[in-house]
C-alpha atoms as a PDB file:
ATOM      1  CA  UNK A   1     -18.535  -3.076   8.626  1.00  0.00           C
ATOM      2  CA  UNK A   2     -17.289  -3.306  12.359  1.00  0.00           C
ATOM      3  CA  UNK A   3     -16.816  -7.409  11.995  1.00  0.00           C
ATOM      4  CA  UNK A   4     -13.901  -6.283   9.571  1.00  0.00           C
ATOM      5  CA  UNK A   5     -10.607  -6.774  11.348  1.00  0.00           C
ATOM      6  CA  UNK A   6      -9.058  -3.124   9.814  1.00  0.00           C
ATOM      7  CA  UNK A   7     -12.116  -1.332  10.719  1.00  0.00           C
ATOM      8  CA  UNK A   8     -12.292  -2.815  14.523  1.00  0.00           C
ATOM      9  CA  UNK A   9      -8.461  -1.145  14.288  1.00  0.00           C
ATOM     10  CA  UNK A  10      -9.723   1.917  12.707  1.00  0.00           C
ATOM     11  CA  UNK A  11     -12.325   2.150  15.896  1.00  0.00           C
ATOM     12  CA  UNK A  12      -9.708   0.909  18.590  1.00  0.00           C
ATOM     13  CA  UNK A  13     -11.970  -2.049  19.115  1.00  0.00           C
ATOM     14  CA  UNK A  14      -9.225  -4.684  19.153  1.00  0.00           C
ATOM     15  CA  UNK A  15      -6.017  -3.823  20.614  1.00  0.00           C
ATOM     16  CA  UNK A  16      -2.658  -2.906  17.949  1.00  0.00           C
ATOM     17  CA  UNK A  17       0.527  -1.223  18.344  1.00  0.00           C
ATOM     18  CA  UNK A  18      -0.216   2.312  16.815  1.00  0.00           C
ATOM     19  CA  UNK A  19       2.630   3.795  15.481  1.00  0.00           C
ATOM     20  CA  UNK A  20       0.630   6.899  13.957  1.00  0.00           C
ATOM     21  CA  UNK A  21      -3.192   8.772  14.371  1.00  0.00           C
ATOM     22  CA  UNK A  22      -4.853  11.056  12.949  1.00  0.00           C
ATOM     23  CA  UNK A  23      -8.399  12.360  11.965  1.00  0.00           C
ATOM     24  CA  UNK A  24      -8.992  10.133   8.797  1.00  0.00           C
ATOM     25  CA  UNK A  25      -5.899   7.606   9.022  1.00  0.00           C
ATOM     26  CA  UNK A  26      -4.225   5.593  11.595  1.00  0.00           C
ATOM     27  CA  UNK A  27      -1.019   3.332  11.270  1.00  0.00           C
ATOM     28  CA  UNK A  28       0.026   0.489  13.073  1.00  0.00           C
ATOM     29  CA  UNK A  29       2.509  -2.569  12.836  1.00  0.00           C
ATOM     30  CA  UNK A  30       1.701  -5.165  11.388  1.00  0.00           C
ATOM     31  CA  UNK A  31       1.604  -8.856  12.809  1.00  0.00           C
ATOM     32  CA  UNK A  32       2.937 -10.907  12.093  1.00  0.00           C
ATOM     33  CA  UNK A  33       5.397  -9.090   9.865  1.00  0.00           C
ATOM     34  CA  UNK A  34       6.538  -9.812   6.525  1.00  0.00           C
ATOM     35  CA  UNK A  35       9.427  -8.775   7.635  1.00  0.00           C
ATOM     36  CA  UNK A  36      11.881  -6.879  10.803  1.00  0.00           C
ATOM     37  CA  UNK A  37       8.901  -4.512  10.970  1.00  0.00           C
ATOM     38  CA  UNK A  38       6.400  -4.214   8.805  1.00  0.00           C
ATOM     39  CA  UNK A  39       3.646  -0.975   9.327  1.00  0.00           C
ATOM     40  CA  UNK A  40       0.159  -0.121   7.739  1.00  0.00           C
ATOM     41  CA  UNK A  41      -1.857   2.762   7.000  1.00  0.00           C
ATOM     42  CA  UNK A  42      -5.151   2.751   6.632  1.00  0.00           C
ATOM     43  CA  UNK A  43      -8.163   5.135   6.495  1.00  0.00           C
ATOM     44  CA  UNK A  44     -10.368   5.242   9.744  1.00  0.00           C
ATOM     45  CA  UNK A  45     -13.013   4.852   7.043  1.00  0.00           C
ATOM     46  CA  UNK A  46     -13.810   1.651   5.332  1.00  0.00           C
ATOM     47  CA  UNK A  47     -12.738   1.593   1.812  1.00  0.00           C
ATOM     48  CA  UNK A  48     -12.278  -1.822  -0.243  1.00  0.00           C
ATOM     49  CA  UNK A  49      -9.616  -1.081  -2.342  1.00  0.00           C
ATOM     50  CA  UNK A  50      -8.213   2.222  -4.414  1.00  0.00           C
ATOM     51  CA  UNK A  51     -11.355   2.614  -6.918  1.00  0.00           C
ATOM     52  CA  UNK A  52     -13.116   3.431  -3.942  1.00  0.00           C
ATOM     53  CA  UNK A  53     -10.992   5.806  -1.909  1.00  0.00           C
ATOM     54  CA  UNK A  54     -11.869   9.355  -2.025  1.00  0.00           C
ATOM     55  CA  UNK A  55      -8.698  11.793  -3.175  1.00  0.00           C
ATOM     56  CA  UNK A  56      -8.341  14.027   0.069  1.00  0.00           C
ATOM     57  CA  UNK A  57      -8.407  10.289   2.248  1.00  0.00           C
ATOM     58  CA  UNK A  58      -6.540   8.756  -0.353  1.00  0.00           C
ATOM     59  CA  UNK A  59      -3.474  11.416  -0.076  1.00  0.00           C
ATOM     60  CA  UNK A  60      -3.591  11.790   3.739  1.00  0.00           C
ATOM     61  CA  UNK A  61      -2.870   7.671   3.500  1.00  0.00           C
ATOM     62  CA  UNK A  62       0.176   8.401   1.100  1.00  0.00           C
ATOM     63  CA  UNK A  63       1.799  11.487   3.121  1.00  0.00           C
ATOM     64  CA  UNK A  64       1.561   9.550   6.724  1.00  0.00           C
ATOM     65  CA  UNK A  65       2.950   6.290   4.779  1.00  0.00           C
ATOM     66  CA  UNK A  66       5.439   8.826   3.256  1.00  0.00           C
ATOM     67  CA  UNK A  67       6.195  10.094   7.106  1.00  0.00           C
ATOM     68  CA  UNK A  68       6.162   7.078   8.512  1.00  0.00           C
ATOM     69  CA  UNK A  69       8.635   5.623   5.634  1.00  0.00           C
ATOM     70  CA  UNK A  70      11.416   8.233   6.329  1.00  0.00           C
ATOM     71  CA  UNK A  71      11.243   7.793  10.302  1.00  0.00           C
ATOM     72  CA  UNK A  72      11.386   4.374  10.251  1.00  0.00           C
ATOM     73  CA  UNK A  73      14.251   4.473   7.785  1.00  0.00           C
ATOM     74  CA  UNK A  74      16.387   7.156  10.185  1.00  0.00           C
ATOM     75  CA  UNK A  75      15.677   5.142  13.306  1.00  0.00           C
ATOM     76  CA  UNK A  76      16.438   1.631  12.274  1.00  0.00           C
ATOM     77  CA  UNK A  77      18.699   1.459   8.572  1.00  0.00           C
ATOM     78  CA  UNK A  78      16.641  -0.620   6.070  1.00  0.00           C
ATOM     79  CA  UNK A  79      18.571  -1.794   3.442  1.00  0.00           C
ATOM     80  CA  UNK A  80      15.153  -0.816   1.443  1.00  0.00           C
ATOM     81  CA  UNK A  81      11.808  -0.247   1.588  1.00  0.00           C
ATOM     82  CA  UNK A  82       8.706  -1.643  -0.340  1.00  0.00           C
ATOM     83  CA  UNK A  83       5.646   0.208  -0.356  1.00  0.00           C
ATOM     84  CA  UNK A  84       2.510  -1.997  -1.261  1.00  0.00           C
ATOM     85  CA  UNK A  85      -0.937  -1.512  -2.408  1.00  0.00           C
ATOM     86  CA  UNK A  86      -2.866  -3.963  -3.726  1.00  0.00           C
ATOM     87  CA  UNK A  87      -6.428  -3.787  -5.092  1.00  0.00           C
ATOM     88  CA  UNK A  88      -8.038  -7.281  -5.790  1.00  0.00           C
ATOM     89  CA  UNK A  89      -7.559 -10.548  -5.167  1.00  0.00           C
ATOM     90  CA  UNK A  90      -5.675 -11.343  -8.204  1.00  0.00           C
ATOM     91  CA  UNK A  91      -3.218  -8.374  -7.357  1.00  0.00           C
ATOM     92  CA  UNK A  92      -2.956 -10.213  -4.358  1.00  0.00           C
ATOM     93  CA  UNK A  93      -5.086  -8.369  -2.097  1.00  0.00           C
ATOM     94  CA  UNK A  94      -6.085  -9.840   1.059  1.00  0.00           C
ATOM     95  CA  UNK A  95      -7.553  -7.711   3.403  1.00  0.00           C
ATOM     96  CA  UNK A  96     -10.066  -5.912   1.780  1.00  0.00           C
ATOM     97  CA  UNK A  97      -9.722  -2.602   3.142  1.00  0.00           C
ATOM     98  CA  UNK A  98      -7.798   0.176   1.387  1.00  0.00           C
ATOM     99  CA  UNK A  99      -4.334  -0.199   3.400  1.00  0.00           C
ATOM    100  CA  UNK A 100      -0.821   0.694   2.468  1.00  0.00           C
ATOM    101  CA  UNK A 101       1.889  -1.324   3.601  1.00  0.00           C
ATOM    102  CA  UNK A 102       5.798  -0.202   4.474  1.00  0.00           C
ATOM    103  CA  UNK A 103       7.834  -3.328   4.753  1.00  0.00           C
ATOM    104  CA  UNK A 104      11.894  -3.137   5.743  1.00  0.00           C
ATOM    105  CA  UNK A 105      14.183  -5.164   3.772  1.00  0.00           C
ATOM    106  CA  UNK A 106      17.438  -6.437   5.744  1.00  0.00           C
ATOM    107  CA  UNK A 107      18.185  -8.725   2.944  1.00  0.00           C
ATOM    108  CA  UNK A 108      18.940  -9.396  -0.733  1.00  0.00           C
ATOM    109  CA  UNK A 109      15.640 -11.576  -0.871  1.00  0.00           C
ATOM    110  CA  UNK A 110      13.854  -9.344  -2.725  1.00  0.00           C
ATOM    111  CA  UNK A 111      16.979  -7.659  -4.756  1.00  0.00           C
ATOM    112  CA  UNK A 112      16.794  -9.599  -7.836  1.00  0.00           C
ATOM    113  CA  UNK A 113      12.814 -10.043  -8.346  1.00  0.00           C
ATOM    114  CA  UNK A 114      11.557  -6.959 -10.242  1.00  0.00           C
ATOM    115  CA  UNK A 115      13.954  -7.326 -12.312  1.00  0.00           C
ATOM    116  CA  UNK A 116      13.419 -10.875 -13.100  1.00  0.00           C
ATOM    117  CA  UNK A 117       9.936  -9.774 -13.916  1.00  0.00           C
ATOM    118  CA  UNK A 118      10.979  -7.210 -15.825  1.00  0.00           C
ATOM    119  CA  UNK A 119      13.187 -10.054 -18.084  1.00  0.00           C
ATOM    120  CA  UNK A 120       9.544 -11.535 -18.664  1.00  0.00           C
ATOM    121  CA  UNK A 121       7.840  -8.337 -20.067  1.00  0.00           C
ATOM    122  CA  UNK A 122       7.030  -8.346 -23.923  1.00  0.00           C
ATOM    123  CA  UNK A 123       7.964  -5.572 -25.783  1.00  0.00           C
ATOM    124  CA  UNK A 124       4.765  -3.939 -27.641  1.00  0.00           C
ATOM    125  CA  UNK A 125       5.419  -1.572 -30.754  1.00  0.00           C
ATOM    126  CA  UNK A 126       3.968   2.114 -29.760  1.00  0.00           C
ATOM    127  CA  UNK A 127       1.569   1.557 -32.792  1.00  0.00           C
ATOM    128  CA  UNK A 128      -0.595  -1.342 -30.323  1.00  0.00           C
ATOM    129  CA  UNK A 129       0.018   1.009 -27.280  1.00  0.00           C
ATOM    130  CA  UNK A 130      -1.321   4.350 -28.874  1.00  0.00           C
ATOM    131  CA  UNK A 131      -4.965   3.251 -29.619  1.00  0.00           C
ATOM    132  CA  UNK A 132      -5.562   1.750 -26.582  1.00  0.00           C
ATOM    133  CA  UNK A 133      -3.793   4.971 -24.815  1.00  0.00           C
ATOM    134  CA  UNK A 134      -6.377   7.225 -26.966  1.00  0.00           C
ATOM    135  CA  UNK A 135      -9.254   5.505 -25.339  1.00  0.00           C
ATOM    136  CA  UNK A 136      -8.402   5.896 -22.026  1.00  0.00           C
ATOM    137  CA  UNK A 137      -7.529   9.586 -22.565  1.00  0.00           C
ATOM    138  CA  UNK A 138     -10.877  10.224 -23.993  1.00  0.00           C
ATOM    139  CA  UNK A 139     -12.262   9.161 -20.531  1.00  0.00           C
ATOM    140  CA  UNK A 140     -10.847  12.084 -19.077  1.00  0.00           C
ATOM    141  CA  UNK A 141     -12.874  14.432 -21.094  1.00  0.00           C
END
């Protein structure tokens, strides 16, 4: 676990601009960025991805990215934020520890794409949805 770049982070074995610590989670920014700034969160502990991540460590990660989200928005104007999480590599996943990312947006880059992918969405009829929704729900019994 300790030859993982995220972890060495986690462990303050390689050097990074912390932005945020605490017990279970600590947040630094990101380099290079994807954009003006970008910042991660991460759990000290190594998780691969979100169907690993235990609930209490899992919401600790989405309050400081939360806290970290508004300050960074007050202190230097985003025209948006995008808050990423990706789990796998076809979800585009490529550090394969459970991380959050905050990225600024000081552009119209980004503006027009979820829409666009919305545009390619096919519309399903409830009656396909419904059986497939009844099996998941029966895994929460």
């Amino acid at each position: 676990m300790e030859d993982r770049q995220f972890c060495k982070i986690a462990n303050h074995s390689v050097k990074t601009v912390i932005l945020y610590e605490n017990d279970s989670t600590i947040s630094f920014l990101d380099h290079p960025p994807l954009s003006k700034w970008d910042a991660a969160v991460i759990p000290k502990t190594h998780f691969v991805n979100i169907y690993e991540i235990d609930c209490s460590t899992l919401n600790e990660a989405t309050r400081v990215a939360k806290l970290l989200a508004v300050k960074l928005n007050e202190k230097y104007a985003p025209l948006g934020i995008n808050l990423l999480q990706n789990n796998g590599e076809y979800a585009g996943q490529t550090v394969f520890h459970f991380h959050l990312q905050i990225i600024s947006r000081y552009d119209d880059k980004y503006v027009k794409m979820p829409g666009e992918i919305a545009l390619s969405r096919t519309v399903v009829d409830a009656k396909v949805l419904e059986p497939m929704a009844k099996e998941i729900r029966k895994t929460f019994d």
